[in-house]
Protein backbone atom coordinates (compact mmCIF):
# COMPACT_ATOMS: atom_id res chain seq x y z
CA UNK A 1 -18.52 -0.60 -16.17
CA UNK A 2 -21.04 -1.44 -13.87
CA UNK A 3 -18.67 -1.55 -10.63
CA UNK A 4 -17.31 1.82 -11.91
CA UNK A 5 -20.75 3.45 -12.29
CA UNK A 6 -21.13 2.72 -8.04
CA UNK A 7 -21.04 5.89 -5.90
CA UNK A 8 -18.65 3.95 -4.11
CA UNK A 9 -16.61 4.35 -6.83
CA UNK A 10 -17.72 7.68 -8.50
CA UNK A 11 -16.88 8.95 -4.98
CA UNK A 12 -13.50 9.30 -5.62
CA UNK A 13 -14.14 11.78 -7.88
CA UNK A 14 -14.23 13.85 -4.86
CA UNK A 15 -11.06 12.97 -3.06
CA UNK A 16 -7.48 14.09 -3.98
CA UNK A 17 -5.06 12.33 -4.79
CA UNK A 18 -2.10 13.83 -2.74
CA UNK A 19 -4.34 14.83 -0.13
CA UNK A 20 -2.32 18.62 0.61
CA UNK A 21 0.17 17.83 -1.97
CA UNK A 22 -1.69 20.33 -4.37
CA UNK A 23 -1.00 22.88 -1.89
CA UNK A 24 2.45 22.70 -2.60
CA UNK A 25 2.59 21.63 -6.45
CA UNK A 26 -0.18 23.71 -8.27
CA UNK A 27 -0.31 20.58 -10.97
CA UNK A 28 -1.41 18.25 -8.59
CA UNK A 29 -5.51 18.33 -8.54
CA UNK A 30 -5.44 14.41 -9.87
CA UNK A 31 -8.47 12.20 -7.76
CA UNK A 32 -8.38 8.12 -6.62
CA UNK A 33 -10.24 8.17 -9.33
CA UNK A 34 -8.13 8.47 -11.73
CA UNK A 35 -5.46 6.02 -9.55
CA UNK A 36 -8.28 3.36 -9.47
CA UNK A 37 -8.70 3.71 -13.44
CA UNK A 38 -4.59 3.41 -13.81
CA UNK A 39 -4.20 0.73 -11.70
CA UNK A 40 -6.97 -1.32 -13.04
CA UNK A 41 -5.42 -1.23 -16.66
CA UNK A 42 -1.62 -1.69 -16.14
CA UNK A 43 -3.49 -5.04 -13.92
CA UNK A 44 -4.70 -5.35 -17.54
CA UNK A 45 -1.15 -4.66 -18.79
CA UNK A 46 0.60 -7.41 -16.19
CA UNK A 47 -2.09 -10.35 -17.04
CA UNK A 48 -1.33 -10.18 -20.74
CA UNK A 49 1.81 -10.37 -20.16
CA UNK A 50 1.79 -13.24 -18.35
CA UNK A 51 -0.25 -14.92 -20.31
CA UNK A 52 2.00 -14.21 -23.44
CA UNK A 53 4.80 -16.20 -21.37
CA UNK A 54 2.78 -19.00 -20.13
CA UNK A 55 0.85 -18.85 -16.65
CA UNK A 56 -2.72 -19.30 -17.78
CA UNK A 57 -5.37 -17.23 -16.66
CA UNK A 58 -8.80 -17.42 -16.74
CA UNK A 59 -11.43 -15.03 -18.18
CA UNK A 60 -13.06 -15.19 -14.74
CA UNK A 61 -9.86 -14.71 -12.91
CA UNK A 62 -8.71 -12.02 -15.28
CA UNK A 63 -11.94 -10.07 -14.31
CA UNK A 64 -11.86 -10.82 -10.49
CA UNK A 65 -8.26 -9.28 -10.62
CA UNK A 66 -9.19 -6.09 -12.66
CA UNK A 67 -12.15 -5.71 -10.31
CA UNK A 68 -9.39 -5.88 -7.19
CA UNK A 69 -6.82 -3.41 -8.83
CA UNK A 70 -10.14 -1.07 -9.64
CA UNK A 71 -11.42 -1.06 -6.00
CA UNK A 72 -8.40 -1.34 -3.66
CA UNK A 73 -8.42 2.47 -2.82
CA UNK A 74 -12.76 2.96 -2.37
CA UNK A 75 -11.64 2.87 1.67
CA UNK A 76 -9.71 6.33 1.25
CA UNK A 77 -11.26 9.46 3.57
CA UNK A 78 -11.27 13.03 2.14
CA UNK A 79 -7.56 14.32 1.28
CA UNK A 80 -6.53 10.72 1.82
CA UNK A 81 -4.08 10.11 4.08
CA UNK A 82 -4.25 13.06 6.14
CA UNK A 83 -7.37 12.49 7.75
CA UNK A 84 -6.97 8.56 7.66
CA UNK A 85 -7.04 8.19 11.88
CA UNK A 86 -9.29 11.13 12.62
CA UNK A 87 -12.39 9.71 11.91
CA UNK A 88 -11.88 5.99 12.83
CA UNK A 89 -9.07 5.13 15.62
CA UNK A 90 -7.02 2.42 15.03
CA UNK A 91 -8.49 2.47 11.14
CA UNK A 92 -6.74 2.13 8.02
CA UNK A 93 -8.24 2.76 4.64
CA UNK A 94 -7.21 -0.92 3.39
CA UNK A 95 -9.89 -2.26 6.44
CA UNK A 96 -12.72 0.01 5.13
CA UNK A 97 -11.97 -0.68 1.16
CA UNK A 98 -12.37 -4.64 2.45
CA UNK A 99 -15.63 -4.06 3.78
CA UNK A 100 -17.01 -1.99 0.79
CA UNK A 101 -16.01 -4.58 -1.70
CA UNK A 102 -17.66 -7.14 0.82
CA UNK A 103 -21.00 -4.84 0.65
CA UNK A 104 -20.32 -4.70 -3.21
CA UNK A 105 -20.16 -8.08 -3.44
CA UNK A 106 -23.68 -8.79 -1.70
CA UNK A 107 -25.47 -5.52 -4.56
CA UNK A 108 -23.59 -7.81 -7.11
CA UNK A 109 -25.30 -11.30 -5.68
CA UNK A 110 -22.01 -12.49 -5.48
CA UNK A 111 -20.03 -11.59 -8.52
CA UNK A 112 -17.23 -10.00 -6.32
CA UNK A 113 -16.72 -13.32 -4.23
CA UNK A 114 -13.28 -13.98 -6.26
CA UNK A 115 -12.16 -10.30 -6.65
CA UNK A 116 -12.47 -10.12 -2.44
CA UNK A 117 -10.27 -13.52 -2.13
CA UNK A 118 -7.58 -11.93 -4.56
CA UNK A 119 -7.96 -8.69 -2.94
CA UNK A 120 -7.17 -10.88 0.58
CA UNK A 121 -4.93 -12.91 -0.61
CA UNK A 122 -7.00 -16.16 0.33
CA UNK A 123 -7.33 -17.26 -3.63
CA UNK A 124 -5.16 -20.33 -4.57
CA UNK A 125 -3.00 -18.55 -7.09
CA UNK A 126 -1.16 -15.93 -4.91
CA UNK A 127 0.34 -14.10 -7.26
CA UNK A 128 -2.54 -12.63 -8.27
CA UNK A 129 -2.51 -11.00 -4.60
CA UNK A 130 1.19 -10.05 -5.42
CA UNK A 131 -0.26 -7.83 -8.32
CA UNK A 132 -3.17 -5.82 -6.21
CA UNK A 133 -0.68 -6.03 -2.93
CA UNK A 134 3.51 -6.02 -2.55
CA UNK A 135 6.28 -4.42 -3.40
CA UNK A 136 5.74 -4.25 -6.75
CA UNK A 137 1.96 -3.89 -7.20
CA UNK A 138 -0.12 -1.95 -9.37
CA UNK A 139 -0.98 0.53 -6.88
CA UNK A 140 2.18 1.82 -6.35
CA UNK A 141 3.33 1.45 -10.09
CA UNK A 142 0.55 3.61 -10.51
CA UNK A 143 0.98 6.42 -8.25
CA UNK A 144 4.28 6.74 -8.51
CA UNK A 145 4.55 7.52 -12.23
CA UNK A 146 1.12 9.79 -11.16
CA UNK A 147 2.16 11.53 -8.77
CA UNK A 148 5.57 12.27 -10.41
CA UNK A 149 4.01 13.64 -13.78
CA UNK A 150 1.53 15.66 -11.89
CA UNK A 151 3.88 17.39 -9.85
CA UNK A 152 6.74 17.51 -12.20
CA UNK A 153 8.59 16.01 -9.60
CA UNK A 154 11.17 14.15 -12.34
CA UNK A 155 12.91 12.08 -10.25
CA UNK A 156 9.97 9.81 -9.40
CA UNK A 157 9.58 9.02 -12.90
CA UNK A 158 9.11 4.93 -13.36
CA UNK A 159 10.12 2.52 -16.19
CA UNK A 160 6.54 1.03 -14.99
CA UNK A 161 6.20 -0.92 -18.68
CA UNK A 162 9.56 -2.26 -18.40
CA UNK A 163 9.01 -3.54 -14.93
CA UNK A 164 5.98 -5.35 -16.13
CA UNK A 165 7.11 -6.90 -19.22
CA UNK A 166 9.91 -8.79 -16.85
CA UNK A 167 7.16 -9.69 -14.40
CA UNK A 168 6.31 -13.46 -14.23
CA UNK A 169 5.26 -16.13 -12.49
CA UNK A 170 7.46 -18.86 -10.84
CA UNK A 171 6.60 -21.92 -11.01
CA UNK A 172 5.04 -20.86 -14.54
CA UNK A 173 1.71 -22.33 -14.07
CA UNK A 174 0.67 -20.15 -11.49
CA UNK A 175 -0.25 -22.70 -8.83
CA UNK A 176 -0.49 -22.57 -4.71
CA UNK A 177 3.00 -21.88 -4.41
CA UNK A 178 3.85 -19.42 -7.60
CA UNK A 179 4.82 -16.03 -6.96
CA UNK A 180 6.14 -13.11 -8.94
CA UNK A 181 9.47 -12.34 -9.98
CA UNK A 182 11.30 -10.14 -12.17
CA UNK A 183 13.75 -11.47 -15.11
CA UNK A 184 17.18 -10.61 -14.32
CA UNK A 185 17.38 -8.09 -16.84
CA UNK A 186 14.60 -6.07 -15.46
CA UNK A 187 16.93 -5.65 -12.09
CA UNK A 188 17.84 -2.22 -12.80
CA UNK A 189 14.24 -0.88 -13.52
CA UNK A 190 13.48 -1.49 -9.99
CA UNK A 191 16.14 -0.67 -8.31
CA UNK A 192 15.41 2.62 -9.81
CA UNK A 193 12.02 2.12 -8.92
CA UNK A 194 12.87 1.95 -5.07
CA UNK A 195 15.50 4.71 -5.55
CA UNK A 196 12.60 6.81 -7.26
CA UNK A 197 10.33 5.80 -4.27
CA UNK A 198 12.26 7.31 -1.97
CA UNK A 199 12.55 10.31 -3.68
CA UNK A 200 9.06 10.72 -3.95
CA UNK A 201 8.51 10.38 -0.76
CA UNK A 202 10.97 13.33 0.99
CA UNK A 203 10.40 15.46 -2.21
CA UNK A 204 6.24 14.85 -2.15
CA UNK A 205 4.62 12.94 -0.21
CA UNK A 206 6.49 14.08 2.97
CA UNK A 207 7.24 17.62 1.93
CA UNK A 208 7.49 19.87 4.97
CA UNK A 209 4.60 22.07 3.94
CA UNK A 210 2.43 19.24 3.04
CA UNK A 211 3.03 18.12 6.60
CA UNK A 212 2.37 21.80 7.54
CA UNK A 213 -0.97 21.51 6.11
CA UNK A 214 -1.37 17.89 7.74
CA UNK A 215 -0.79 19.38 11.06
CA UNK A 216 -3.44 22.13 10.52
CA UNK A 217 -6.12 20.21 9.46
CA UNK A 218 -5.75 17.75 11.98
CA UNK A 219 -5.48 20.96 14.88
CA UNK A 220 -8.82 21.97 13.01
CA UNK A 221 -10.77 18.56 13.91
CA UNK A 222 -9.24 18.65 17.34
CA UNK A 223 -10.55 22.37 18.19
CA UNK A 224 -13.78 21.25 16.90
CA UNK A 225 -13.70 18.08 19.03
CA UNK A 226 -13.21 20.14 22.13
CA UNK A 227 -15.81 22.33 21.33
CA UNK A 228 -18.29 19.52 20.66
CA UNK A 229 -17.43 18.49 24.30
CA UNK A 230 -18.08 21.59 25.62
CA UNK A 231 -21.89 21.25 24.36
CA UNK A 232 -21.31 23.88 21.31
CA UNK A 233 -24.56 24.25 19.73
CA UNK A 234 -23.84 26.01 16.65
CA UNK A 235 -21.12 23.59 15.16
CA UNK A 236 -24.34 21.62 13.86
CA UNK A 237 -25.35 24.53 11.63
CA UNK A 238 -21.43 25.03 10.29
CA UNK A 239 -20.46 21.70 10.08
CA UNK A 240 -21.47 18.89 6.82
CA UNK A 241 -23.33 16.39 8.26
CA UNK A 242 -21.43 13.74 7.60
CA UNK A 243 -18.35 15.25 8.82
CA UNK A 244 -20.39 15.85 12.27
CA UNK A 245 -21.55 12.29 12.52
CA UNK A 246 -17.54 11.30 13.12
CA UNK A 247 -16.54 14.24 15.18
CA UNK A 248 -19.15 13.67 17.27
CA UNK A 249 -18.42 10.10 17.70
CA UNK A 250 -15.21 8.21 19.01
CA UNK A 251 -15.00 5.23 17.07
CA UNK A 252 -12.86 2.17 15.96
CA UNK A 253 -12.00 -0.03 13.63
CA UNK A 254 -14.55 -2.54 14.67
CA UNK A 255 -17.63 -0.04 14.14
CA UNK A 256 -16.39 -0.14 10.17
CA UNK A 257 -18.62 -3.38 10.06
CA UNK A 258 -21.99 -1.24 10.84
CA UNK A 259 -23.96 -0.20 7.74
CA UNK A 260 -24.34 3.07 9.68
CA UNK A 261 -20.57 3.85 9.61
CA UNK A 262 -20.41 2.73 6.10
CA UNK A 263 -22.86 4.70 4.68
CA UNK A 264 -21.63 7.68 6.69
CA UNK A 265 -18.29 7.60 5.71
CA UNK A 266 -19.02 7.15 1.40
CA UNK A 267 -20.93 10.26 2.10
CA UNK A 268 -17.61 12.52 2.85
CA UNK A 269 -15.44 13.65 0.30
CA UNK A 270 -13.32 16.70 0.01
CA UNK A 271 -16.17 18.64 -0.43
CA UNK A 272 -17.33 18.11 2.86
CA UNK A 273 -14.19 19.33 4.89
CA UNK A 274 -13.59 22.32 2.64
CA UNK A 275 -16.80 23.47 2.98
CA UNK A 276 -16.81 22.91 6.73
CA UNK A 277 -13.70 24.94 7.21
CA UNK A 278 -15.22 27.48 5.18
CA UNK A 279 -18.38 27.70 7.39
CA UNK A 280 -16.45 27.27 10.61
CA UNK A 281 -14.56 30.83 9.80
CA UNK A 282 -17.17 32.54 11.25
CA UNK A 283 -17.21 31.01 14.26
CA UNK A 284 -17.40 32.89 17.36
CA UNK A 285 -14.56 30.70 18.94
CA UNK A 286 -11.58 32.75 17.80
CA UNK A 287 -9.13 29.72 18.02
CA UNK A 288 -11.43 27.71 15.62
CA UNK A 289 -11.68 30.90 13.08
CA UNK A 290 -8.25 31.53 13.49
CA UNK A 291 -7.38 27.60 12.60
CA UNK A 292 -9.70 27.64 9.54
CA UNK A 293 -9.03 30.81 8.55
CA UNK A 294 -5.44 29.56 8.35
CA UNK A 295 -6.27 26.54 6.16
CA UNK A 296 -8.91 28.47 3.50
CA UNK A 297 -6.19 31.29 3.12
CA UNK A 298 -2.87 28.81 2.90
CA UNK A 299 -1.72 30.46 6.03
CA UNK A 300 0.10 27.21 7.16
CA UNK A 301 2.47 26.83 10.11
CA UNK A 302 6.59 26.62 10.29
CA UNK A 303 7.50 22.88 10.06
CA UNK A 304 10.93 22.85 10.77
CA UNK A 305 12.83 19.75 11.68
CA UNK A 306 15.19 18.28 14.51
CA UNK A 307 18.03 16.59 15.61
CA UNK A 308 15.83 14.47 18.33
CA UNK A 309 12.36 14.94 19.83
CA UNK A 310 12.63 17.87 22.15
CA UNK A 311 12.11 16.59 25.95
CA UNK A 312 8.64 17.82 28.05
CA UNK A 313 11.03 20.96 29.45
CA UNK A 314 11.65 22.50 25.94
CA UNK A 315 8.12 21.82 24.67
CA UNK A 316 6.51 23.24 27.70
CA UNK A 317 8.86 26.09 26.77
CA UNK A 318 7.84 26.61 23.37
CA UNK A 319 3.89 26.11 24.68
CA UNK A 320 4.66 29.59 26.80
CA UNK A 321 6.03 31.02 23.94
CA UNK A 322 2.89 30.43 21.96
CA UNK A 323 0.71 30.87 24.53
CA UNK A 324 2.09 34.44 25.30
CA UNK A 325 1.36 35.27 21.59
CA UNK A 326 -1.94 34.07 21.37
CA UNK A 327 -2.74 36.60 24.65
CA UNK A 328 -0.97 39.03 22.26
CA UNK A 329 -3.13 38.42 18.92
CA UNK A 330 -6.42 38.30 21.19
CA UNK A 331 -7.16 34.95 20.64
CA UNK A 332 -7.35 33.92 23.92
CA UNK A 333 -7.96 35.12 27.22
CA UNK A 334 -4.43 34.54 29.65
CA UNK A 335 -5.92 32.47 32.25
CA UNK A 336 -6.37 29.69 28.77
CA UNK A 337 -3.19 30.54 27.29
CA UNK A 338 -1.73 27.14 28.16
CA UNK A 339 -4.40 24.65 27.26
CA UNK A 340 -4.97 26.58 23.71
CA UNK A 341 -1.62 26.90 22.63
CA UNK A 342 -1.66 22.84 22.42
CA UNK A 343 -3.58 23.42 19.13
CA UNK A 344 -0.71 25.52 17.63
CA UNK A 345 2.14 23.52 18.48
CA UNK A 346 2.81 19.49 17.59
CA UNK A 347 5.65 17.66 17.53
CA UNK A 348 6.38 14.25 15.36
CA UNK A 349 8.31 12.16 13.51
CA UNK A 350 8.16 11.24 10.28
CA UNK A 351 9.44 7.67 8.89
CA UNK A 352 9.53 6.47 5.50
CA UNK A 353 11.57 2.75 4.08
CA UNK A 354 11.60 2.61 0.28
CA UNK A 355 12.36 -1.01 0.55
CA UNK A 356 10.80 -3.24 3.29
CA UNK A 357 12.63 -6.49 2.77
CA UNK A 358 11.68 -7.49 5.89
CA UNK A 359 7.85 -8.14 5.19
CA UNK A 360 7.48 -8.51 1.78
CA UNK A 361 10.38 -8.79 -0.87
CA UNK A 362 11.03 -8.69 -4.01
CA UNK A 363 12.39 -11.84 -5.97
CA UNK A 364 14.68 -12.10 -9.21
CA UNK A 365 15.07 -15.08 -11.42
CA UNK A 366 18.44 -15.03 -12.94
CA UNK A 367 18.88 -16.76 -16.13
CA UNK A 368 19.86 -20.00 -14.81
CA UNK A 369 16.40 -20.32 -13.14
CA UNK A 370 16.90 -19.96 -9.91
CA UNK A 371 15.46 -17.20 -7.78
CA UNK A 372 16.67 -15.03 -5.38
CA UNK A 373 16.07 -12.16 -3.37
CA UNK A 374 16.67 -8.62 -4.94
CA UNK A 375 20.10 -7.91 -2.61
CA UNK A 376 21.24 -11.16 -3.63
CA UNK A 377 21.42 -9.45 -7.09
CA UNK A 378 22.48 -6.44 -7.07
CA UNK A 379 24.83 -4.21 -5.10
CA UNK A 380 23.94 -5.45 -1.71
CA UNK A 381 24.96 -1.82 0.17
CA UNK A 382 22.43 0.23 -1.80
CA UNK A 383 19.67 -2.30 -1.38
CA UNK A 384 19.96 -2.61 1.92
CA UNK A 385 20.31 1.30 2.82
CA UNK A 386 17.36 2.03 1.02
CA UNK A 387 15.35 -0.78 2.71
CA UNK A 388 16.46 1.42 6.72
CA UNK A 389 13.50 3.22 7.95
CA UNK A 390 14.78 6.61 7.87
CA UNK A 391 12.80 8.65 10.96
CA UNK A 392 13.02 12.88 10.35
CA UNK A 393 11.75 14.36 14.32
CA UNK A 394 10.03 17.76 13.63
CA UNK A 395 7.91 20.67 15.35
CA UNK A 396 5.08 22.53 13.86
CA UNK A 397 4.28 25.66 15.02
CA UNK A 398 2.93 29.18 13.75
CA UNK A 399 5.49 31.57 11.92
CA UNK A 400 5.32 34.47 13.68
CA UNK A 401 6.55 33.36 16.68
CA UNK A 402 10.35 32.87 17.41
CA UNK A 403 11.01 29.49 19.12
CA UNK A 404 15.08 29.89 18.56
CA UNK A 405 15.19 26.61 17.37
CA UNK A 406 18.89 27.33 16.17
CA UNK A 407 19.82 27.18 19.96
CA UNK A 408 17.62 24.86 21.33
CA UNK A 409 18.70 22.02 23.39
CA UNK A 410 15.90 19.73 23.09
CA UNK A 411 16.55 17.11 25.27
């Protein structure tokens, strides 16, 4: 109770969830915080469970491990993914959870020291790491059966208890070398688990207007960047301040490790950006208004996708096009039609493997007791189709103007 009384952790309150996913599914207002709570007690869930078939664990591990599920997400930005690189270059939210549980750990005089080595997978019983990070953790137990009840999105939907009451450790007692593995006849329950990951992620988490709304927001910090560099004054006034302090600042993963940066970055929440965006609407830069406007009002861009990445002679093309109408809508003078139009049009890929056998798998022991990989066990074709990166090319752009995408040759 005490860890979960920490701003650090009350913070995520504030943050969504799905990021711009309740754009698109009304339903889907659920926070981290929430997440952290359901991850923390179907960690609960797994221990007993292996405890009930043998592995011993401690009281003090049991604890460190809850503590690990609970803050494994504290490192999320507002919306969550979407913003996760604009802040921080070469950041992930995993690197700035680590380093809040390692300040944690110092407020607590040291009562996190076990929950961090679980959490980095240093502690002499690895399968406890298995449980707060894999395949098969309670993180993505969690937001899978989440995220698919919250958006009424039915095909994520998760036999998560069933997948936990076949969980166990092998070798039983849980020592250097155990790891987990599911019982044979929980096979089925994940590969419909993987199946259902997948799913989730073309029907949710990569849904084209959710990247539409990525693609905006992320146009938004830009614009304001490039004001900021042209010495504009009155983004101080409009902006939160600790949503200035990091577009005012190019930083990296190593500047995570300053207090500064720290404290800066548990200060931003959603809050912070909407309210920003509101503010910045009233800009006198008409690109910036325009942009925010956009984002307040749900006014998203066209995301539509392609064969292939279209080659620098069809982009430059559609840049002309947008350029043109942006002379048209008077948001921009013609002599800056080129260099503005960059913040209306983006093109990128998206990528997604439900199954990534190639870092981390998951292991089944069949009856007999020995233990194999899940491919080994099932039908071998649908494992290892859903374990290829599929990569979906696409351009974002605004809707009223025509780029004849039917026709296009985009090489």
């Amino acid at each position: 109770m005490d860890l979960i009384q920490t701003p650090e952790v009350q913070r995520l309150r504030r943050i969504r969830q799905l990021g711009m996913g309740h754009l698109v599914f009304p339903g889907a207002e659920h926070t981290r915080f929430g997440h952290a709570l359901g991850a923390m007690a179907l960690m609960q869930d797994a221990l007993s469970n292996l405890v009930e078939k043998g592995t011993p664990v401690s009281p003090e591990e049991s604890t460190a491990a809850l503590a690990a599920a609970l803050l494994h997400d504290i490192g999320h930005g507002p919306f969550s993914h979407t913003l996760e690189h604009e802040f921080i270059a070469s950041f992930d939210h995993e690197d700035m959870s680590r380093e809040l549980i390692v300040a944690l750990n110092e407020r607590f005089e040291g009562a996190l020291e076990l929950a961090l080595e679980i959490f980095d997978g240093t502690y002499s019983r690895p399968f406890l790491h298995q449980l707060v990070s894999s395949q098969l953790d309670m993180d993505r137990l969690d937001y899978l059966r989440r995220d698919s009840f919250y958006t009424g999105v039915v095909e994520g939907e998760v036999g998560v208890q069933r997948i936990i009451k076949t969980m166990r450790a092998h070798p039983q007692d849980g020592g250097p070398d155990s790891g987990i593995v599911i019982e044979a006849k929980g096979i089925y329950a994940v590969e419909n688990y993987i199946i259902s990951r997948r799913l989730m992620y073309w029907q949710v988490y990569l849904h084209k207007t959710v990247i539409a709304g990525d693609q905006l927001l992320r146009a938004v910090f830009a614009r304001i960047r490039h004001l900021l560099h042209l010495g504009d004054g009155d983004l101080a006034t409009r902006c939160a301040p600790s949503l200035l302090y990091f577009l005012e600042r190019e930083l990296d993963r190593s500047d995570i490790a300053r207090a500064e940066v720290r404290e800066q970055f548990c200060r931003l929440d959603d809050t912070d950006v909407v309210y920003s965006l509101k503010q910045c609407m009233l800009h006198a830069d008409p690109v910036l208004a325009d942009l925010c406007r956009r984002f307040i009002d749900r006014d998203f861009f066209r995301v539509t996708f392609l064969p292939e990445q279209a080659g620098p002679r069809r982009m430059q093309e559609w840049m002309d096009r947008i350029g043109a109408w942006l002379v048209v809508e008077g948001l921009c003078a013609p002599d800056r039609a080129s260099d503005e139009a960059r913040f209306y049009c983006s093109q990128d890929d998206t990528r997604h493997a439900a199954y990534e056998n190639f870092h981390d798998t998951i292991r089944v022991a069949d009856r007999d007791g020995s233990v194999r990989e899940l491919s080994e066990t099932v039908d071998a074709a649908a494992v290892s189709a859903l374990s290829r990166s599929v990569v979906k090319p696409f351009v974002c752009y605004p809707k009223e103007v025509d780029l004849e995408l039917a026709a296009a040759d985009v090489r």
